[in-house]
Protein backbone atom coordinates (compact mmCIF):
# COMPACT_ATOMS: atom_id res chain seq x y z
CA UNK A 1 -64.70 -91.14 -63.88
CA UNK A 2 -64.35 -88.29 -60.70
CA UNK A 3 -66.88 -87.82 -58.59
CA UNK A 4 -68.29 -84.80 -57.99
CA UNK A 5 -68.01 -83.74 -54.34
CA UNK A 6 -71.15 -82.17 -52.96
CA UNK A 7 -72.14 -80.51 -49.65
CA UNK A 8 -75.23 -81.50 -47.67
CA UNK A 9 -76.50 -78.21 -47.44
CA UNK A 10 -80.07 -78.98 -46.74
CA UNK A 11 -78.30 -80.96 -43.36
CA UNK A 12 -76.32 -78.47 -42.47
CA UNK A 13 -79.48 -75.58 -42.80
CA UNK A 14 -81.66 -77.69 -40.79
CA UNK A 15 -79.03 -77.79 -37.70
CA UNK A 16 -77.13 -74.42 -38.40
CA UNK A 17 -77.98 -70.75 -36.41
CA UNK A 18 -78.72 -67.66 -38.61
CA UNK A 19 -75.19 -66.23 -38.54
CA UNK A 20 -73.67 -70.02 -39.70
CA UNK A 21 -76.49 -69.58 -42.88
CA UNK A 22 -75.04 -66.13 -43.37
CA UNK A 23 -71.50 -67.33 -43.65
CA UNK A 24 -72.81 -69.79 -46.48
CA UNK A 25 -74.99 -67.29 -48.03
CA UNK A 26 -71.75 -64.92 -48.05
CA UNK A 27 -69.70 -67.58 -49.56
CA UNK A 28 -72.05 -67.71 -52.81
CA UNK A 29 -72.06 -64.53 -53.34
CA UNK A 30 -75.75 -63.81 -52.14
CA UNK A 31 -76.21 -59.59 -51.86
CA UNK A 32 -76.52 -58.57 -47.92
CA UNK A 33 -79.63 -57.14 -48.01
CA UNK A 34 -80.83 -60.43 -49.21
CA UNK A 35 -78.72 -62.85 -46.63
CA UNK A 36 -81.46 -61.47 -44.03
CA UNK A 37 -84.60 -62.54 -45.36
CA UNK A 38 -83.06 -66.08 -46.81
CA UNK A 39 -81.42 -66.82 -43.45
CA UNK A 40 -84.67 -67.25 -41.90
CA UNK A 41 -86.52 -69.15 -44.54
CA UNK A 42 -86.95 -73.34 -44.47
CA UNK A 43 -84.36 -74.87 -47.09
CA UNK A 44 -86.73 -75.62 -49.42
CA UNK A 45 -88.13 -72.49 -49.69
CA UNK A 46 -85.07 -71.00 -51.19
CA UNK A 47 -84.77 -70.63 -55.16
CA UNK A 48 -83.61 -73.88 -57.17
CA UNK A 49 -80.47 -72.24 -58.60
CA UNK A 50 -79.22 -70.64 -54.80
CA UNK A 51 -79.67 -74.54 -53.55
CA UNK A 52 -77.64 -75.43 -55.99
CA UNK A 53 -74.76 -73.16 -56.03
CA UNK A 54 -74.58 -74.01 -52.36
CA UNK A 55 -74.26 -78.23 -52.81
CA UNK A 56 -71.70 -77.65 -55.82
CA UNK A 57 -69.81 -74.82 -54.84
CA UNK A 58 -67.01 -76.68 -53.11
CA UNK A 59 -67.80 -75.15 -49.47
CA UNK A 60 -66.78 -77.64 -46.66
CA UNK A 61 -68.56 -77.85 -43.29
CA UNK A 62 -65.65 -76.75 -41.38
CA UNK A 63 -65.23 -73.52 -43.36
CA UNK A 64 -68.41 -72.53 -41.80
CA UNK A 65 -68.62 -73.35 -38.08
């Protein structure tokens, strides 16, 4: 059976700046206007299904720093 490779995200948006959570907000497709408001916000404050696109979506730390 394969493993599913996930990415910490709720690590990386504790230690990351605003413009690192705007790169991964861009790479799931999140609108602009949007990237704004949810950049600020605490990890857990941001909707179930965004959290989720973000650990599955394949995105590797490097590709963001």
């Amino acid at each position: 059976m394969v493993k599913i490779g996930t990415f910490d995200a709720a690590g990386f948006w504790k230690n990351a700046y605003a413009h690192q959570r705007g790169k991964l907000l861009k790479k799931v497709n999140v609108p602009e206007e949007q990237i704004k408001i949810l950049a600020s916000k605490k990890y857990l404050e941001l909707p179930a299904p965004l959290r989720y696109e973000m650990e599955t979506s394949g995105i590797q730390k490097k590709d963001l720093i």
